[in-house]
C-alpha atoms as a PDB file:
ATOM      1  CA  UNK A   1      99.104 163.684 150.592  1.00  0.00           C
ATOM      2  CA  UNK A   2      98.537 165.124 147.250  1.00  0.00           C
ATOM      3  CA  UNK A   3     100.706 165.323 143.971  1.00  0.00           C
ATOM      4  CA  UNK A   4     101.170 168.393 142.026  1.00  0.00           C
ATOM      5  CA  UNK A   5     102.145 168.701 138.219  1.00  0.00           C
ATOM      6  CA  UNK A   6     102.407 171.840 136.228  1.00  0.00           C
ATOM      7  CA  UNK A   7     101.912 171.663 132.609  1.00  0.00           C
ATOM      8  CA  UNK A   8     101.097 174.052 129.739  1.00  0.00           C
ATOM      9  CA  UNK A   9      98.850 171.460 127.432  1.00  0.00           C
ATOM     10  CA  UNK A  10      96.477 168.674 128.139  1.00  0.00           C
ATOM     11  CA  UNK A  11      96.049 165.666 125.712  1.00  0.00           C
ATOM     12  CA  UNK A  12      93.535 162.993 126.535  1.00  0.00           C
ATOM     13  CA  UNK A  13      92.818 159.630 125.159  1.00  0.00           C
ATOM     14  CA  UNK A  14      88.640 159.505 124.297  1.00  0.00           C
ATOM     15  CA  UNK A  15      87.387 155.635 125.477  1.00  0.00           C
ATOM     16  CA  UNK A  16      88.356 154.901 128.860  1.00  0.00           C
ATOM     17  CA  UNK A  17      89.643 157.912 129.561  1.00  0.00           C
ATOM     18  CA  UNK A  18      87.137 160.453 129.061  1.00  0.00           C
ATOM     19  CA  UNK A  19      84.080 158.258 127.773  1.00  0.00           C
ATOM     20  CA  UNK A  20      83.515 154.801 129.035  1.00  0.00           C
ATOM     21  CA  UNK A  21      82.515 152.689 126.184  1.00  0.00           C
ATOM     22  CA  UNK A  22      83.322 149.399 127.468  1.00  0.00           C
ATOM     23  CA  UNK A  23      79.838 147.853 126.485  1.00  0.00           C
ATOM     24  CA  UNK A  24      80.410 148.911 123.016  1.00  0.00           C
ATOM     25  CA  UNK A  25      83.515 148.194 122.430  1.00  0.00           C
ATOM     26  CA  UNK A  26      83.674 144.659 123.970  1.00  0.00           C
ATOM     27  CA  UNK A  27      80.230 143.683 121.324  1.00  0.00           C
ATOM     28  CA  UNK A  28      82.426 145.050 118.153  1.00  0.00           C
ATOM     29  CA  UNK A  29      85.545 142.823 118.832  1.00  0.00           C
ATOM     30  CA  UNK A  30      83.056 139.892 119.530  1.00  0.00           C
ATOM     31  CA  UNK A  31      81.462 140.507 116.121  1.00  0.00           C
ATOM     32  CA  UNK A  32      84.913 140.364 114.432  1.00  0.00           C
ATOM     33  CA  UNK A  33      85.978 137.229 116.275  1.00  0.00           C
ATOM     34  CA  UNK A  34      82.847 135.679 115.789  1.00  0.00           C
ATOM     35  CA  UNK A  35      82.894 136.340 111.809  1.00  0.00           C
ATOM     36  CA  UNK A  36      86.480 134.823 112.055  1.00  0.00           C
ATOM     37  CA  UNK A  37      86.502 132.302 114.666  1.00  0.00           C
ATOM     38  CA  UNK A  38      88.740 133.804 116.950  1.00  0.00           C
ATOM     39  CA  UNK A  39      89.394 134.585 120.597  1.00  0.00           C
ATOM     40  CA  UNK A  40      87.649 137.322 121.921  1.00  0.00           C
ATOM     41  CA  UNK A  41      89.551 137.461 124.681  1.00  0.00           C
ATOM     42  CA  UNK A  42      93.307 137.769 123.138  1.00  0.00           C
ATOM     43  CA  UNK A  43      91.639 140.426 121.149  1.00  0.00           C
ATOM     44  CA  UNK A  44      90.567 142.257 123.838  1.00  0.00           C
ATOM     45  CA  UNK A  45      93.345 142.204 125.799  1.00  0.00           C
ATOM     46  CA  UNK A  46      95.862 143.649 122.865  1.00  0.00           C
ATOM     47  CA  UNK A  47      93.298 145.764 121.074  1.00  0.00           C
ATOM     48  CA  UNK A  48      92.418 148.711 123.103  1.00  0.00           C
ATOM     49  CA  UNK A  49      93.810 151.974 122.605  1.00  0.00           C
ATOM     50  CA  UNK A  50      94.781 150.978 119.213  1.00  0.00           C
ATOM     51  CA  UNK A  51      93.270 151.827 115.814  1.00  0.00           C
ATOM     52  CA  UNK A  52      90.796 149.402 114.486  1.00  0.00           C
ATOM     53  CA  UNK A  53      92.645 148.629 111.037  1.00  0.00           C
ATOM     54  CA  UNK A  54      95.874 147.915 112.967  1.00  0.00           C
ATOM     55  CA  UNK A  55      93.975 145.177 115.413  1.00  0.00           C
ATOM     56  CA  UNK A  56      92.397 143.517 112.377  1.00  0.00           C
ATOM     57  CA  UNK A  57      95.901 143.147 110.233  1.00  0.00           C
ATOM     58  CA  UNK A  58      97.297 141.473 113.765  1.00  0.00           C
ATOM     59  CA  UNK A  59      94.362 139.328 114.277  1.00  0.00           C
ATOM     60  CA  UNK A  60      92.678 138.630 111.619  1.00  0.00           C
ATOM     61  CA  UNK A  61      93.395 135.381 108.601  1.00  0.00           C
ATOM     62  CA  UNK A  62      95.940 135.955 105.755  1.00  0.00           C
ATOM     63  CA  UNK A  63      94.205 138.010 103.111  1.00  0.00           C
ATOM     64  CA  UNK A  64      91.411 139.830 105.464  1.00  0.00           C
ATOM     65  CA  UNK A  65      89.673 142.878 103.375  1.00  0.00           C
ATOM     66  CA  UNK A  66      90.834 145.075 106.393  1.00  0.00           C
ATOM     67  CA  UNK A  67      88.882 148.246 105.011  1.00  0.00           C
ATOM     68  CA  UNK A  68      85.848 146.213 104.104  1.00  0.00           C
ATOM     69  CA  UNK A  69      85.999 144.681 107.781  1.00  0.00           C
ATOM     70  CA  UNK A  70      86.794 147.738 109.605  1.00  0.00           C
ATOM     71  CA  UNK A  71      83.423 149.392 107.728  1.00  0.00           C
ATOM     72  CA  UNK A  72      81.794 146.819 109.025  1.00  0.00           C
ATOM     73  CA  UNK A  73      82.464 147.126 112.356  1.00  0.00           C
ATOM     74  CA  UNK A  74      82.417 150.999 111.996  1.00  0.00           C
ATOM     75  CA  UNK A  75      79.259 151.382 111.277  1.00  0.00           C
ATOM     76  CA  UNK A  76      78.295 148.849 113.679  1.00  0.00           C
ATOM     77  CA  UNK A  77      79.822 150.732 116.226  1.00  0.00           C
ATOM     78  CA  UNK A  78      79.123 154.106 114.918  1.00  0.00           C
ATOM     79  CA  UNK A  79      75.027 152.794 115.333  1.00  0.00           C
ATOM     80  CA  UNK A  80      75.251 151.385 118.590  1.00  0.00           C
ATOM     81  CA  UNK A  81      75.238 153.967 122.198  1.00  0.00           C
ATOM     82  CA  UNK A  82      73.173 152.410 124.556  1.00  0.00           C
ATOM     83  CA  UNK A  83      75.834 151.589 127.501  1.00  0.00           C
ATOM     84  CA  UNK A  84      78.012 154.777 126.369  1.00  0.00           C
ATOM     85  CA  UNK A  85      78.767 157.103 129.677  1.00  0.00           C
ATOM     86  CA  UNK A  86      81.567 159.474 130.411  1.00  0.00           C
ATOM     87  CA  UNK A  87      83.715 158.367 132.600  1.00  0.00           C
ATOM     88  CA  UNK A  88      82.570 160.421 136.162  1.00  0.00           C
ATOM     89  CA  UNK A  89      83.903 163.983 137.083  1.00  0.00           C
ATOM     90  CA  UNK A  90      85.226 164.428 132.782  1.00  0.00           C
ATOM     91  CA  UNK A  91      82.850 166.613 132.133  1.00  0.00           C
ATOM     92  CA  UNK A  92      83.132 169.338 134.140  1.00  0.00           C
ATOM     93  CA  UNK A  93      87.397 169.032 134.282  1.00  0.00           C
ATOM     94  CA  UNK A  94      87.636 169.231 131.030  1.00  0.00           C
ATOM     95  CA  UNK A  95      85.302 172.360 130.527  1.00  0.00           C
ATOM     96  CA  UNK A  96      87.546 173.906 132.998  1.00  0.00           C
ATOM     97  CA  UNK A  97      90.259 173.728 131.162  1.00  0.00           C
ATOM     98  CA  UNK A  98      91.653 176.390 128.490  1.00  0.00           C
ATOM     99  CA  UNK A  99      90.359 175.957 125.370  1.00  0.00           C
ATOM    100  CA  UNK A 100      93.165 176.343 123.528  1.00  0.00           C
ATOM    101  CA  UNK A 101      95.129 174.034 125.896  1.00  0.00           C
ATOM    102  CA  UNK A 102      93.626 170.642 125.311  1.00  0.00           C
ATOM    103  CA  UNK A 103      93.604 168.281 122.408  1.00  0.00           C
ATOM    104  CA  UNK A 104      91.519 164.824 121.706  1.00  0.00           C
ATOM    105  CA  UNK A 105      94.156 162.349 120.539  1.00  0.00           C
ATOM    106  CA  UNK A 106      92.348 159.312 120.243  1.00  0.00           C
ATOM    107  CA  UNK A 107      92.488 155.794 118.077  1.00  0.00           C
ATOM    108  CA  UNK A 108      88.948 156.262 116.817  1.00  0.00           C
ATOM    109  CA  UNK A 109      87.800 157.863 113.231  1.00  0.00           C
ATOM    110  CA  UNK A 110      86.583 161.101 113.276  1.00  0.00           C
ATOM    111  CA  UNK A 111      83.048 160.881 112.721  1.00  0.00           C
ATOM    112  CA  UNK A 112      82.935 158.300 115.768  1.00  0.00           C
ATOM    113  CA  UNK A 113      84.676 160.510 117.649  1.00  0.00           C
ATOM    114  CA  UNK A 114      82.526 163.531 117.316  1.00  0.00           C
ATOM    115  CA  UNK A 115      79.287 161.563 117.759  1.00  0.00           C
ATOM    116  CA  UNK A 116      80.448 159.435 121.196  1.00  0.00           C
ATOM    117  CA  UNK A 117      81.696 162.697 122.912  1.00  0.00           C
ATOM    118  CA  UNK A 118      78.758 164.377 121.975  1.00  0.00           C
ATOM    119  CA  UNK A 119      76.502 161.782 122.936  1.00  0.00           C
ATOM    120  CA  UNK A 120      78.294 161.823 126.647  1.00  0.00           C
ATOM    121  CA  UNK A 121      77.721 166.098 126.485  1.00  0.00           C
ATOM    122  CA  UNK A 122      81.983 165.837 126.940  1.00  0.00           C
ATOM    123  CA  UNK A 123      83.087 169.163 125.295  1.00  0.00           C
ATOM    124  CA  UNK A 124      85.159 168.339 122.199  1.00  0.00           C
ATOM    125  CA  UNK A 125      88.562 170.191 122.376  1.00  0.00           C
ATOM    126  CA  UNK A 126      89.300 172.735 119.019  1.00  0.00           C
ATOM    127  CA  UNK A 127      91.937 169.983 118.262  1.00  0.00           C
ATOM    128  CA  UNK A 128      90.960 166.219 117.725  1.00  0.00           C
ATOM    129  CA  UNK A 129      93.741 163.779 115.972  1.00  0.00           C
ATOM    130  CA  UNK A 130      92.382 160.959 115.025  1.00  0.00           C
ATOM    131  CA  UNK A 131      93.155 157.625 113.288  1.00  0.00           C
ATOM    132  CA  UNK A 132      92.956 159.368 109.758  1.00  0.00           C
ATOM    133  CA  UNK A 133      95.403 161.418 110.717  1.00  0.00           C
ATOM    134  CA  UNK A 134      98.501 159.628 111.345  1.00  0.00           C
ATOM    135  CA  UNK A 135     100.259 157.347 109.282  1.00  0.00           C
ATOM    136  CA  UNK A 136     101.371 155.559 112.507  1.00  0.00           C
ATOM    137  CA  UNK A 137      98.904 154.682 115.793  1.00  0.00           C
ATOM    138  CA  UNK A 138      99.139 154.454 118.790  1.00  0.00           C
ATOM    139  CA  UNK A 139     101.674 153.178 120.433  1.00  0.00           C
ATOM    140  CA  UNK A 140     103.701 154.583 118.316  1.00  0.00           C
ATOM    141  CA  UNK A 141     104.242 158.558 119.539  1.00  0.00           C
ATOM    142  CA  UNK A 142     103.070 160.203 116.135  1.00  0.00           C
ATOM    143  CA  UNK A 143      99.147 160.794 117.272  1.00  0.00           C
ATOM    144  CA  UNK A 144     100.097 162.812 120.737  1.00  0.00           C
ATOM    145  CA  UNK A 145     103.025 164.512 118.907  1.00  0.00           C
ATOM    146  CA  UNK A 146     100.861 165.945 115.882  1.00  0.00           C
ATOM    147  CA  UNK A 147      98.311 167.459 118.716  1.00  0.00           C
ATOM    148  CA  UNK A 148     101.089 168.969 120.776  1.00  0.00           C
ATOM    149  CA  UNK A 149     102.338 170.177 117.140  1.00  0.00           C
ATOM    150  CA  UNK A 150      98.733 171.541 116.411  1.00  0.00           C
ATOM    151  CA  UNK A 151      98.829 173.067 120.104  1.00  0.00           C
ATOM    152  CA  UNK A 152     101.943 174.738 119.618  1.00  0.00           C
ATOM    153  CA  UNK A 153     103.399 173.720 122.475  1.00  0.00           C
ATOM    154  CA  UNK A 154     106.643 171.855 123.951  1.00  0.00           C
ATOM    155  CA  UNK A 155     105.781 168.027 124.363  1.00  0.00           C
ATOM    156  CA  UNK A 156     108.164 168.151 127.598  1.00  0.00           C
ATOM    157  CA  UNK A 157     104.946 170.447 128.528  1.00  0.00           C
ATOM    158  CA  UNK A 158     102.472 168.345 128.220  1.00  0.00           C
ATOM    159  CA  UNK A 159     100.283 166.527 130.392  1.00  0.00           C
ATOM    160  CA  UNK A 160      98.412 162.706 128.405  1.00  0.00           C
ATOM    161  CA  UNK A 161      95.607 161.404 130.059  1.00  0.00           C
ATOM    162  CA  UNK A 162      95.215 157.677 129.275  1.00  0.00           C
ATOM    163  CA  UNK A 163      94.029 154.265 130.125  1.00  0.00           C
ATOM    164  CA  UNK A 164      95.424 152.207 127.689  1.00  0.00           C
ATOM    165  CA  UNK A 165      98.653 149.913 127.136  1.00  0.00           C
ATOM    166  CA  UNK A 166      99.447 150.965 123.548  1.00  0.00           C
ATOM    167  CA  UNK A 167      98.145 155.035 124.407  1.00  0.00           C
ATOM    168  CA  UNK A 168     100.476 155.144 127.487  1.00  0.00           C
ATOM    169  CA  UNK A 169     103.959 154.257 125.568  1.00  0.00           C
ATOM    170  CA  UNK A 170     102.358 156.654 122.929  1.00  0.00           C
ATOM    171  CA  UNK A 171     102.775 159.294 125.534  1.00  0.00           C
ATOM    172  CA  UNK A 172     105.851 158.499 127.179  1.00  0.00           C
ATOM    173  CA  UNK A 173     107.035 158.059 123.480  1.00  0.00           C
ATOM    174  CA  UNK A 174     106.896 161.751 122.382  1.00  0.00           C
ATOM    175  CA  UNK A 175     108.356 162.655 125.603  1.00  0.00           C
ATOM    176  CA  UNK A 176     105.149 163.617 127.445  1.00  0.00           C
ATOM    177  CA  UNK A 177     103.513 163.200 131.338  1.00  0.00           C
ATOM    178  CA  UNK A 178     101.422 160.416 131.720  1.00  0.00           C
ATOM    179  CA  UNK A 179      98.216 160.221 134.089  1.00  0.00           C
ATOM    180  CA  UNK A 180      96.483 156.678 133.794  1.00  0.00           C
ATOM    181  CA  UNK A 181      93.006 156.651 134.366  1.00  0.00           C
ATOM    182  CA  UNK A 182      91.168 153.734 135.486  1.00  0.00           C
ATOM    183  CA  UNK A 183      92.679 150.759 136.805  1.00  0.00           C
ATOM    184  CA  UNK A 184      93.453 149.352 133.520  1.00  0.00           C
ATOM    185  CA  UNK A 185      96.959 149.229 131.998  1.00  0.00           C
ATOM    186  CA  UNK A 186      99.901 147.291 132.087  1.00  0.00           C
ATOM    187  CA  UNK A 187     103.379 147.055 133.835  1.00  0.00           C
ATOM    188  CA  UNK A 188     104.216 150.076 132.176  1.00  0.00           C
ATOM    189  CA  UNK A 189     101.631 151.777 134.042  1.00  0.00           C
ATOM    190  CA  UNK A 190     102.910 150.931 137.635  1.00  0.00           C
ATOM    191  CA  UNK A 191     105.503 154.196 138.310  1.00  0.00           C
ATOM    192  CA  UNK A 192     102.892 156.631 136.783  1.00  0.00           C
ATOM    193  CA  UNK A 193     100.754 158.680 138.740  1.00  0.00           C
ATOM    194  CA  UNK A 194      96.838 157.649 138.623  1.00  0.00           C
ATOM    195  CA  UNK A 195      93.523 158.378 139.197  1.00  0.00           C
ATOM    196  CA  UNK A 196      90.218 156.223 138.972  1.00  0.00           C
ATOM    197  CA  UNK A 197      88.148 159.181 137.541  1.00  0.00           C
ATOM    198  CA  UNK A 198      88.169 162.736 137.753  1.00  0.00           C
ATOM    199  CA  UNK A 199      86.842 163.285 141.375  1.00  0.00           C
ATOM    200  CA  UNK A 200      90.477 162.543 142.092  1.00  0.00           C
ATOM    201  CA  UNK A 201      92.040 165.189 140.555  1.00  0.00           C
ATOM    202  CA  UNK A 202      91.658 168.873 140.477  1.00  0.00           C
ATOM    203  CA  UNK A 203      93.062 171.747 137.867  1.00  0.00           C
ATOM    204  CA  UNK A 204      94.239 175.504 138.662  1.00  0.00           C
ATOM    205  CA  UNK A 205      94.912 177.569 135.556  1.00  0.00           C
ATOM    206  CA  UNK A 206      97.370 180.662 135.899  1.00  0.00           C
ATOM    207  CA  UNK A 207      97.214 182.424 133.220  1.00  0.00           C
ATOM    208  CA  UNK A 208      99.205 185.484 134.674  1.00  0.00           C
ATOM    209  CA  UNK A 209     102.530 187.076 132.671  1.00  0.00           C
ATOM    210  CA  UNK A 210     102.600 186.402 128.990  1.00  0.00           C
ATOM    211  CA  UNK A 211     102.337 183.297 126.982  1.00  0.00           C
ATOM    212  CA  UNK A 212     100.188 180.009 127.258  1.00  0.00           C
ATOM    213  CA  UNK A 213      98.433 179.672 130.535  1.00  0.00           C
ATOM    214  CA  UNK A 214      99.972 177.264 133.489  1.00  0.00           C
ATOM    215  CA  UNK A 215      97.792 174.448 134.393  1.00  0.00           C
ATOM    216  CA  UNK A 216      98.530 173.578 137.860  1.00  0.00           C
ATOM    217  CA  UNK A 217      97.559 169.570 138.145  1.00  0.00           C
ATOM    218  CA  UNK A 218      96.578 168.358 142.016  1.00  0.00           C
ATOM    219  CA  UNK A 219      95.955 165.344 142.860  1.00  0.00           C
ATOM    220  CA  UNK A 220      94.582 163.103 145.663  1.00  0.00           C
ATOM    221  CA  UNK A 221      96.928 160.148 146.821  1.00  0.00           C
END
């Protein structure tokens, strides 16, 4: 059995939904709760998808320099790629895709942003919203809403590819689709439809008649 869903605009999460940066992201968290004495774990579990600043306000002590920490771990991150891989089959879906269709909406500054997908050769969409660019994150529904905005494009039209807690209610949030990727996720993530990478999933574009191009969604139950 298969399950189809027609869309006009594709918005995708970057780390753990397009680029796998587990590695990475698991030794930045540990540097923060190592500085602070804190548990990696808790971090880990409540921190992804979300933008760096807003994880260090929840976790970190009374007073915490949040920019001066979140440089810190920026550049730390920012210098370190070894581990860094797209997630398999993203490469070659997303290049498939209309270019004027698809939109990075993802947690991470811009500069990291533009260097991971680049370093994983995943084609970086004409529109990116990043953490700079919204007043609120994820999971609030602000990020996916200003790239459907930017898009020009119905959010009941849209398709959000995501792997994260906090990036899924984003989604569902501004009224948009939700595929999870990975196995990741929480309860939240148990009705959607889901694939474990993009061998799973295949994408027809009809561009026929007038207007922005129908992306016909299939995929493999």
């Amino acid at each position: 059995m298969t399950t189809t869903i027609e869309c006009r605009a594709i918005l995708f999460d970057m780390d753990g939904t397009l680029v796998d940066s587990t590695v990475v992201v698991e030794a930045v968290w540990r540097r923060f709760a190592d500085r602070f004495g804190l548990d990696l774990a808790e971090i880990l579990r409540s921190s992804h998808g979300r933008r760096m600043e807003d994880s260090i306000v929840r976790f970190g002590p009374a007073g915490v320099d949040v920019a001066a920490v979140a440089e810190d771990l920026g550049q730390f991150e920012y210098s370190t790629t070894e581990g860094v891989v797209a997630v398999p089959g993203a490469i070659d879906f997303v290049a498939a895709l209309p270019p004027e269709s698809i939109a990075l909406v993802t947690s991470a500054g811009r500069a990291l942003a533009t260097m991971r997908m680049a370093s994983v050769s995943v084609p970086l969409p004409g529109v990116v919203v990043t953490a700079e660019d919204v007043e609120r994150g994820k999971p609030f529904p602000d990020p996916y809403l200003a790239a459907a905005a930017r898009l020009g494009v119905d959010p009941a039209d849209v398709v959000v590819f995501e792997d994260a807690d906090a990036g899924i209610q984003s989604g569902l949030a501004a009224g948009m689709r939700v595929i999870v990727v990975g196995g990741a996720a929480g309860a939240i993530a148990d009705d959607l439809p889901r694939i474990g990478d993009y061998s799973a999933i295949g994408a027809r574009v009809d561009s026929a008649g007038a207007g922005r191009a129908r992306i016909v969604l299939t995929i493999a139950d």
